[in-house]
N, C-alpha and C. Protein backbone atom coordinates (compact mmCIF):
# COMPACT_ATOMS: atom_id res chain seq x y z
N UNK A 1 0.82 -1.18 0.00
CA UNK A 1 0.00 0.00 0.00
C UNK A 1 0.87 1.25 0.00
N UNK A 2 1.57 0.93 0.75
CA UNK A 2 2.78 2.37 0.74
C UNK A 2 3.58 2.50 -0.73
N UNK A 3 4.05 1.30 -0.85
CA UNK A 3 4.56 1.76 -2.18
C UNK A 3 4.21 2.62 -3.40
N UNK A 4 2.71 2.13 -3.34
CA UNK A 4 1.75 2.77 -4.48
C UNK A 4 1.71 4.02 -4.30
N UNK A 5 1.75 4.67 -3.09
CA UNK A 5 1.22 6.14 -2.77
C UNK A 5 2.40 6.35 -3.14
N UNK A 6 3.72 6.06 -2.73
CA UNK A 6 4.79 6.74 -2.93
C UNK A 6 5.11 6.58 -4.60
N UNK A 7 4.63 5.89 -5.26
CA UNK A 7 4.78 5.58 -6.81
C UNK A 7 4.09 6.66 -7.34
N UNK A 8 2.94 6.87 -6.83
CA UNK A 8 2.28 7.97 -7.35
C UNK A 8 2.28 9.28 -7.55
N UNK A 9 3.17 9.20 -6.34
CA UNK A 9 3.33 10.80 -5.48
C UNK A 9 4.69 11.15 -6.42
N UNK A 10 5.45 10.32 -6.54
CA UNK A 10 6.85 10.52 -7.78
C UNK A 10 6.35 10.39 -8.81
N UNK A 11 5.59 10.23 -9.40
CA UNK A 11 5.39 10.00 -10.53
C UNK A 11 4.02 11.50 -10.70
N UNK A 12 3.46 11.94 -9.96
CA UNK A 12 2.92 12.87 -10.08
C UNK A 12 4.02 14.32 -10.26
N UNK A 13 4.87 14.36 -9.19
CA UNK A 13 6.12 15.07 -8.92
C UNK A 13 6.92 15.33 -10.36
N UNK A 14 6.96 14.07 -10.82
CA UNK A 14 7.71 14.15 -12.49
C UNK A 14 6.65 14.73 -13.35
N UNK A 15 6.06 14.39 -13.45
CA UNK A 15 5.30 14.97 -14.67
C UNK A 15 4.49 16.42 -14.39
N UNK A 16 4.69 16.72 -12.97
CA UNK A 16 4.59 18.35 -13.42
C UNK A 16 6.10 18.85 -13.43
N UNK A 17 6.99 17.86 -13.25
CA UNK A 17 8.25 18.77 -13.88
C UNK A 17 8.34 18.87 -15.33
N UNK A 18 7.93 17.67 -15.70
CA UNK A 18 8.12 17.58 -17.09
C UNK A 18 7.33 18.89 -17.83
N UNK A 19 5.78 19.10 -17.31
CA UNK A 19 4.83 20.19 -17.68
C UNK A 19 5.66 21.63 -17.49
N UNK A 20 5.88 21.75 -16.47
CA UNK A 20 6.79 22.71 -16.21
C UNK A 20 7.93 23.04 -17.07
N UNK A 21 8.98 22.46 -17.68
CA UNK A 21 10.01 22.43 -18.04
C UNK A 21 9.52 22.79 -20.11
N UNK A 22 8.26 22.06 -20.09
CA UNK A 22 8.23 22.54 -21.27
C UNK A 22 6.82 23.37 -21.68
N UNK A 23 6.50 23.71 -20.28
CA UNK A 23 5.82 25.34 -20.65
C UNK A 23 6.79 26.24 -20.81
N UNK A 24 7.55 26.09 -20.33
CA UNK A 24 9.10 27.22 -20.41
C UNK A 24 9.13 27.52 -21.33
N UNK A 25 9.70 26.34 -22.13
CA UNK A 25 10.70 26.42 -22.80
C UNK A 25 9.40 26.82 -23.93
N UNK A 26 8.30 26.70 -24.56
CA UNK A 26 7.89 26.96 -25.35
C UNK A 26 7.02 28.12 -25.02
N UNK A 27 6.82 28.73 -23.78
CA UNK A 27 6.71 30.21 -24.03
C UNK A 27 7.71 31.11 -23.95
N UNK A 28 8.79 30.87 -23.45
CA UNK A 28 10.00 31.38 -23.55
C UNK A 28 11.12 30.94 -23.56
N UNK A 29 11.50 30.66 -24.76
CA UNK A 29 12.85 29.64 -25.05
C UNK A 29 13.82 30.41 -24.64
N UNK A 30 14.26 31.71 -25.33
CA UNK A 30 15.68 32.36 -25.56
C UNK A 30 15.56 32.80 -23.45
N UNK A 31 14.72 32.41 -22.35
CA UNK A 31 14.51 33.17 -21.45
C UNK A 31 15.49 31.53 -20.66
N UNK A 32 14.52 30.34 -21.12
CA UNK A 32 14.69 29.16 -20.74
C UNK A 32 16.13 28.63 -20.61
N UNK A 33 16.75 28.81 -22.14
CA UNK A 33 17.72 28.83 -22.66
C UNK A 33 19.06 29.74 -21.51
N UNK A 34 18.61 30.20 -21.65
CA UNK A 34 19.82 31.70 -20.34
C UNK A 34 19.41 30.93 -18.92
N UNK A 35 18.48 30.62 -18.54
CA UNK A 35 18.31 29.67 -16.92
C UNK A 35 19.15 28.31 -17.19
N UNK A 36 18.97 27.75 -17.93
CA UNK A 36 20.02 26.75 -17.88
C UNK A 36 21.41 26.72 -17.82
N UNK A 37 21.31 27.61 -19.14
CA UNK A 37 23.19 28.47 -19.07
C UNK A 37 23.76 28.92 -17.75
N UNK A 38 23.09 29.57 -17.02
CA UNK A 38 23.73 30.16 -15.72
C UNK A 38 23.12 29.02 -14.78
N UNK A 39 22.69 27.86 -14.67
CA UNK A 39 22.53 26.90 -13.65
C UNK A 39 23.62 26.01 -14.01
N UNK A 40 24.33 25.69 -15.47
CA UNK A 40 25.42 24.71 -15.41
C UNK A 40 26.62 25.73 -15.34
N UNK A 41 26.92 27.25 -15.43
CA UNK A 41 27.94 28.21 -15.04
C UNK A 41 28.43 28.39 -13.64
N UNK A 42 27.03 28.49 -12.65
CA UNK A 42 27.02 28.28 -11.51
C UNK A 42 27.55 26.75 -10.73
N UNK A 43 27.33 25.87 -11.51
CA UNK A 43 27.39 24.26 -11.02
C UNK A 43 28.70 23.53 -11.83
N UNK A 44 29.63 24.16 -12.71
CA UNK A 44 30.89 24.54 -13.28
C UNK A 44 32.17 25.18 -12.10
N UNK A 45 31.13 25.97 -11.70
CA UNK A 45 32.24 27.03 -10.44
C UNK A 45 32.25 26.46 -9.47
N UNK A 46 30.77 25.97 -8.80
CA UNK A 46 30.81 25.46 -7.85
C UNK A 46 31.97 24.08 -7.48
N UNK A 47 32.29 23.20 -8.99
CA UNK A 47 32.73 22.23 -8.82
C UNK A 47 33.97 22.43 -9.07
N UNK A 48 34.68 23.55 -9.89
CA UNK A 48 35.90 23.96 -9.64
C UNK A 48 36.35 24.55 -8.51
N UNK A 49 35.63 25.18 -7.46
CA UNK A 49 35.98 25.62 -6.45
C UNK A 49 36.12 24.31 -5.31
N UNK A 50 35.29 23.39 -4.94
CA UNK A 50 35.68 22.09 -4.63
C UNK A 50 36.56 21.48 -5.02
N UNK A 51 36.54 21.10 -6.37
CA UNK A 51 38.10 20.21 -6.88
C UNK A 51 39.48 21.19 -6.32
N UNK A 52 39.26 22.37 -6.26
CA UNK A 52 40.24 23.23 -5.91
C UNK A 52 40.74 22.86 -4.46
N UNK A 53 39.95 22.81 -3.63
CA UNK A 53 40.16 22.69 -2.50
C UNK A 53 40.51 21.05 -1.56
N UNK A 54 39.79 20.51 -2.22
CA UNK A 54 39.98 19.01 -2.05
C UNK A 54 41.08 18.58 -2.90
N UNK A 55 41.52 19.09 -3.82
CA UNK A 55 43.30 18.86 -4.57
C UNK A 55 44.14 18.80 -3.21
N UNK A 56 43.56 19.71 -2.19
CA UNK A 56 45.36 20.28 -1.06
C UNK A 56 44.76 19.34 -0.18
N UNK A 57 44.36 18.48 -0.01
CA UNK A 57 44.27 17.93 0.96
C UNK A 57 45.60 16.83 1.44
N UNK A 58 45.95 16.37 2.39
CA UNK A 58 46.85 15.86 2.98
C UNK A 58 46.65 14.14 2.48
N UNK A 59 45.47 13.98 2.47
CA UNK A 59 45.49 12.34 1.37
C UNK A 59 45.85 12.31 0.08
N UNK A 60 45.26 13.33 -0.71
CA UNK A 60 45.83 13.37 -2.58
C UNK A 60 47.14 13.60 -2.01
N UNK A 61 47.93 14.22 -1.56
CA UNK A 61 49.20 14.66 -1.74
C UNK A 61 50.08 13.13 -1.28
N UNK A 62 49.32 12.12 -0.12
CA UNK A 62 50.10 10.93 0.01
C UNK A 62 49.42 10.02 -0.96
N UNK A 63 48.66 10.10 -1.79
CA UNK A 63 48.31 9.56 -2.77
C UNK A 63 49.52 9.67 -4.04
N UNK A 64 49.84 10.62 -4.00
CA UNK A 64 50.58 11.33 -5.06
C UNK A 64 51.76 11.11 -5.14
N UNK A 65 52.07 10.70 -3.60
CA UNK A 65 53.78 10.42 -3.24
C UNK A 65 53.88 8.65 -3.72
N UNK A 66 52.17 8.40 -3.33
CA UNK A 66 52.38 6.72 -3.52
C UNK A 66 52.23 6.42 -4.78
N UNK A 67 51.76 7.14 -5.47
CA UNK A 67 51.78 6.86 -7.20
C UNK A 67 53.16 6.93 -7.78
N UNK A 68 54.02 7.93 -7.09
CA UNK A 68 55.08 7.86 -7.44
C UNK A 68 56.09 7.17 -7.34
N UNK A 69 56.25 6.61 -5.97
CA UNK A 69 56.84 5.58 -5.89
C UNK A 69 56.67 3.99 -6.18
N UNK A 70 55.39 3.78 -6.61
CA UNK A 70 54.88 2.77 -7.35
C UNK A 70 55.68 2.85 -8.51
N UNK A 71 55.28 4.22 -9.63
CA UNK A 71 55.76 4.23 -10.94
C UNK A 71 57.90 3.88 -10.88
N UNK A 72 58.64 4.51 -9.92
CA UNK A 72 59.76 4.01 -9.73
C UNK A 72 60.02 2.63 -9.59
N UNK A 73 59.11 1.95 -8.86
CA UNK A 73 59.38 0.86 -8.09
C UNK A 73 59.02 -0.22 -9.49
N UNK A 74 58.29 0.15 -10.50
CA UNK A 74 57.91 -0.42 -11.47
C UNK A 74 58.97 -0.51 -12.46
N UNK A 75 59.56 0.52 -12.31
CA UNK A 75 60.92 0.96 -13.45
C UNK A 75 62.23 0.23 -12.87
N UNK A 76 62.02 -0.09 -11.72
CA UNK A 76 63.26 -0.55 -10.86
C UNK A 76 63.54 -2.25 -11.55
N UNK A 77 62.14 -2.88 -11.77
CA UNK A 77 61.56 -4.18 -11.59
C UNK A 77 61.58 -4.80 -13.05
N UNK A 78 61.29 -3.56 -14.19
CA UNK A 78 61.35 -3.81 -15.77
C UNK A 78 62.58 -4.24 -16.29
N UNK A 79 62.61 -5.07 -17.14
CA UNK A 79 63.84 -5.48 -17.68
C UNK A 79 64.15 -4.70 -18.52
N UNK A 80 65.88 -4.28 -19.11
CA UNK A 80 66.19 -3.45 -19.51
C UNK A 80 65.64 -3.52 -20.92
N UNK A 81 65.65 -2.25 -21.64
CA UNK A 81 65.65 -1.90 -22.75
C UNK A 81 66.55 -2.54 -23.94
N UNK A 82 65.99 -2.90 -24.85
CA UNK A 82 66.97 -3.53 -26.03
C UNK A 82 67.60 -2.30 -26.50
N UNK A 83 67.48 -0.68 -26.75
CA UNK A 83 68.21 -0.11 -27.06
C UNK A 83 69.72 0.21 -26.18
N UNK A 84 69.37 -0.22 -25.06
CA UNK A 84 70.25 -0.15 -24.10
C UNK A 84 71.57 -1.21 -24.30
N UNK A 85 70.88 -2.30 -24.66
CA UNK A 85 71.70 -3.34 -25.11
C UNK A 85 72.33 -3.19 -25.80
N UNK A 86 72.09 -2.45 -27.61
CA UNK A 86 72.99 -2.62 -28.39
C UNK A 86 73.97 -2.04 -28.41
N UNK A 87 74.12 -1.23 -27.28
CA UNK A 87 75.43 -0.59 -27.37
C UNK A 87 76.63 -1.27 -26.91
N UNK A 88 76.08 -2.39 -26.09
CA UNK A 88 77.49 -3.41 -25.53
C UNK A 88 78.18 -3.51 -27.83
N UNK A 89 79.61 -4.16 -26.96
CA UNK A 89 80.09 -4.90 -27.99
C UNK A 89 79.86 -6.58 -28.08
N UNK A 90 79.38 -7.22 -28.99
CA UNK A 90 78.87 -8.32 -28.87
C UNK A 90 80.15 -9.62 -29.62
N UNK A 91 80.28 -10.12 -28.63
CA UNK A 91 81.53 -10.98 -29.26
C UNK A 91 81.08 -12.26 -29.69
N UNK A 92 82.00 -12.99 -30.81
CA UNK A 92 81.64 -13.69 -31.33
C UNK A 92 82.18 -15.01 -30.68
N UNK A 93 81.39 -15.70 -29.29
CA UNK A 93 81.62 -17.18 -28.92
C UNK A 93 80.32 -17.67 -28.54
N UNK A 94 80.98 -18.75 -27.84
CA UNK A 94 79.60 -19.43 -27.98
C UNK A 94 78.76 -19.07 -26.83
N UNK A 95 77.10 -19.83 -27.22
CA UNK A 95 76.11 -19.04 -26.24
C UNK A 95 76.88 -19.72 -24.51
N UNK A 96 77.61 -20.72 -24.28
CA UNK A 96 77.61 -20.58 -22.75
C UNK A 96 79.20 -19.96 -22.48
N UNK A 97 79.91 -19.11 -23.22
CA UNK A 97 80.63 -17.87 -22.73
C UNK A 97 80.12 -16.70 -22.20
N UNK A 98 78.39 -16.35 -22.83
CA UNK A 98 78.00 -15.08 -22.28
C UNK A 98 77.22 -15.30 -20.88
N UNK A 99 77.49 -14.30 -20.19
CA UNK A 99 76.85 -14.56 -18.59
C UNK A 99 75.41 -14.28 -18.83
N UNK A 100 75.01 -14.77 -18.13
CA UNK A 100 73.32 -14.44 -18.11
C UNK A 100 72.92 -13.98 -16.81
N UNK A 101 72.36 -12.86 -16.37
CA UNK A 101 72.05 -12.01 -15.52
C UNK A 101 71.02 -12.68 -14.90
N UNK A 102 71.23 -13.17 -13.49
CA UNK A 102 70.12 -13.79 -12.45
C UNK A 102 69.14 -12.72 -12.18
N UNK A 103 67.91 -13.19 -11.99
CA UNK A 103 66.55 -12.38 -11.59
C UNK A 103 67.09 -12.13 -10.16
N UNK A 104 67.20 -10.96 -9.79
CA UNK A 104 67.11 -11.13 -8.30
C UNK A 104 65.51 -11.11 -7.56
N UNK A 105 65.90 -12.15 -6.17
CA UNK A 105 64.08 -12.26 -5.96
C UNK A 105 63.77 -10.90 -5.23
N UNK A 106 62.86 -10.44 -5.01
CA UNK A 106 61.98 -9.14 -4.25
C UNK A 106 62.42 -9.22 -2.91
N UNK A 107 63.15 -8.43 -2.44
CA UNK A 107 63.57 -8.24 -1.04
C UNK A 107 62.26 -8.13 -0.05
N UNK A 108 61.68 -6.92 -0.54
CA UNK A 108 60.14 -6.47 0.36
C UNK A 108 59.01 -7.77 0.33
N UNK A 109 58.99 -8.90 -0.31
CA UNK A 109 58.41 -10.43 0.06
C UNK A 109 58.87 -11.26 0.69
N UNK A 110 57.57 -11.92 1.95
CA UNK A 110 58.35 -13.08 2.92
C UNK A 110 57.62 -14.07 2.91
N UNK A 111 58.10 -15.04 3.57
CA UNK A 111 57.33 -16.43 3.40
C UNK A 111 56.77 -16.49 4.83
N UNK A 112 55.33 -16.95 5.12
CA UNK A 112 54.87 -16.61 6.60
C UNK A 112 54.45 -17.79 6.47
N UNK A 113 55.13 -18.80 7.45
CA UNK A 113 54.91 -20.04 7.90
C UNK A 113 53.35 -20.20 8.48
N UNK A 114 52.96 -21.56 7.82
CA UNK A 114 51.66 -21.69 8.36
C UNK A 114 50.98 -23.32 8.50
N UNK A 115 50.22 -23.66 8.71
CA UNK A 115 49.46 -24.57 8.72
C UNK A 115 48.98 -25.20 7.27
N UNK A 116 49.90 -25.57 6.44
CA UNK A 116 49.67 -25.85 4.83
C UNK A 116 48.60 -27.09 5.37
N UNK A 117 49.62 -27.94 5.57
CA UNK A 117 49.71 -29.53 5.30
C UNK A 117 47.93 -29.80 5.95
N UNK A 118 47.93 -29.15 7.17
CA UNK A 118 46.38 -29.41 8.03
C UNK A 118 44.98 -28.85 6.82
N UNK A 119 44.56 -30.04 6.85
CA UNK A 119 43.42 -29.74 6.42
C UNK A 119 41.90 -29.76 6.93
N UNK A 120 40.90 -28.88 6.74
CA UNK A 120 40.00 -28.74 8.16
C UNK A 120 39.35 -29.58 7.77
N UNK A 121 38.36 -29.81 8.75
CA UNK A 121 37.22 -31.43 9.22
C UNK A 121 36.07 -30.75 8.57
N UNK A 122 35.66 -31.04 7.56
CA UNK A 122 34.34 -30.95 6.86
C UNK A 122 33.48 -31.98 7.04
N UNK A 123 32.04 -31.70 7.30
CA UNK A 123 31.26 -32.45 7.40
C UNK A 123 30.65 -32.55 5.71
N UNK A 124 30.67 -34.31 5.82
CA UNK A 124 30.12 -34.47 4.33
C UNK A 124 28.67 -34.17 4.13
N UNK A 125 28.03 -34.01 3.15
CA UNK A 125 26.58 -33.59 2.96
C UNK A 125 25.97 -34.49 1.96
């Protein structure tokens, strides 16, 4: 029962906006036209003056430090560049004379001992 009233009551609500919005505009467009203009000019400023202020905040700025050191930490981790390479001199022996550069593993990862092997008591169904 409630729902309905409240279905109605929105749905009455819309459609005199809708009536509204285009009595406007078709008795006075060029009037209609300028209310909208200065409601998205006003709601333009309003949201540049927010983004303005919420930019300085003390989280974007450690946001900003952590993006950055992500993007390093990414560059640290990439394997080198082939242009980088061709500048060695490349000698002519065989492939197990040249050294091959070990992956080193990730210092900042650990292994946290646990309970692998135990497996829990399920009841069958």
């Amino acid at each position: 029962m409630k729902n309905r009233i409240s279905l109605f009551v929105i749905s009455g609500i819309i459609l005199l906006a809708v009536l509204g919005v285009s009595s406007s505009l078709i008795s006075n467009p060029a009037g209609f036209l300028r209310r909208i203009a200065v409601i998205l000019l006003v709601g333009a400023i309003v949201y540049f003056i927010f983004q303005r202020f919420y930019k300085a905040s003390p989280k974007k700025q450690e946001q900003r430090a952590f993006n950055r050191a992500a993007r390093k930490s990414k560059k640290r981790f990439l394997p080198n560049d082939p242009a980088k390479n061709s500048n060695r001199k490349t000698t002519t022996g065989s492939l197990t004379s040249i050294k091959r550069t070990r992956k080193k593993s990730s210092s900042h990862l650990t292994v946290i001992e646990g309970k692998k092997g135990k497996k829990k008591d399920r009841a069958s169904l």
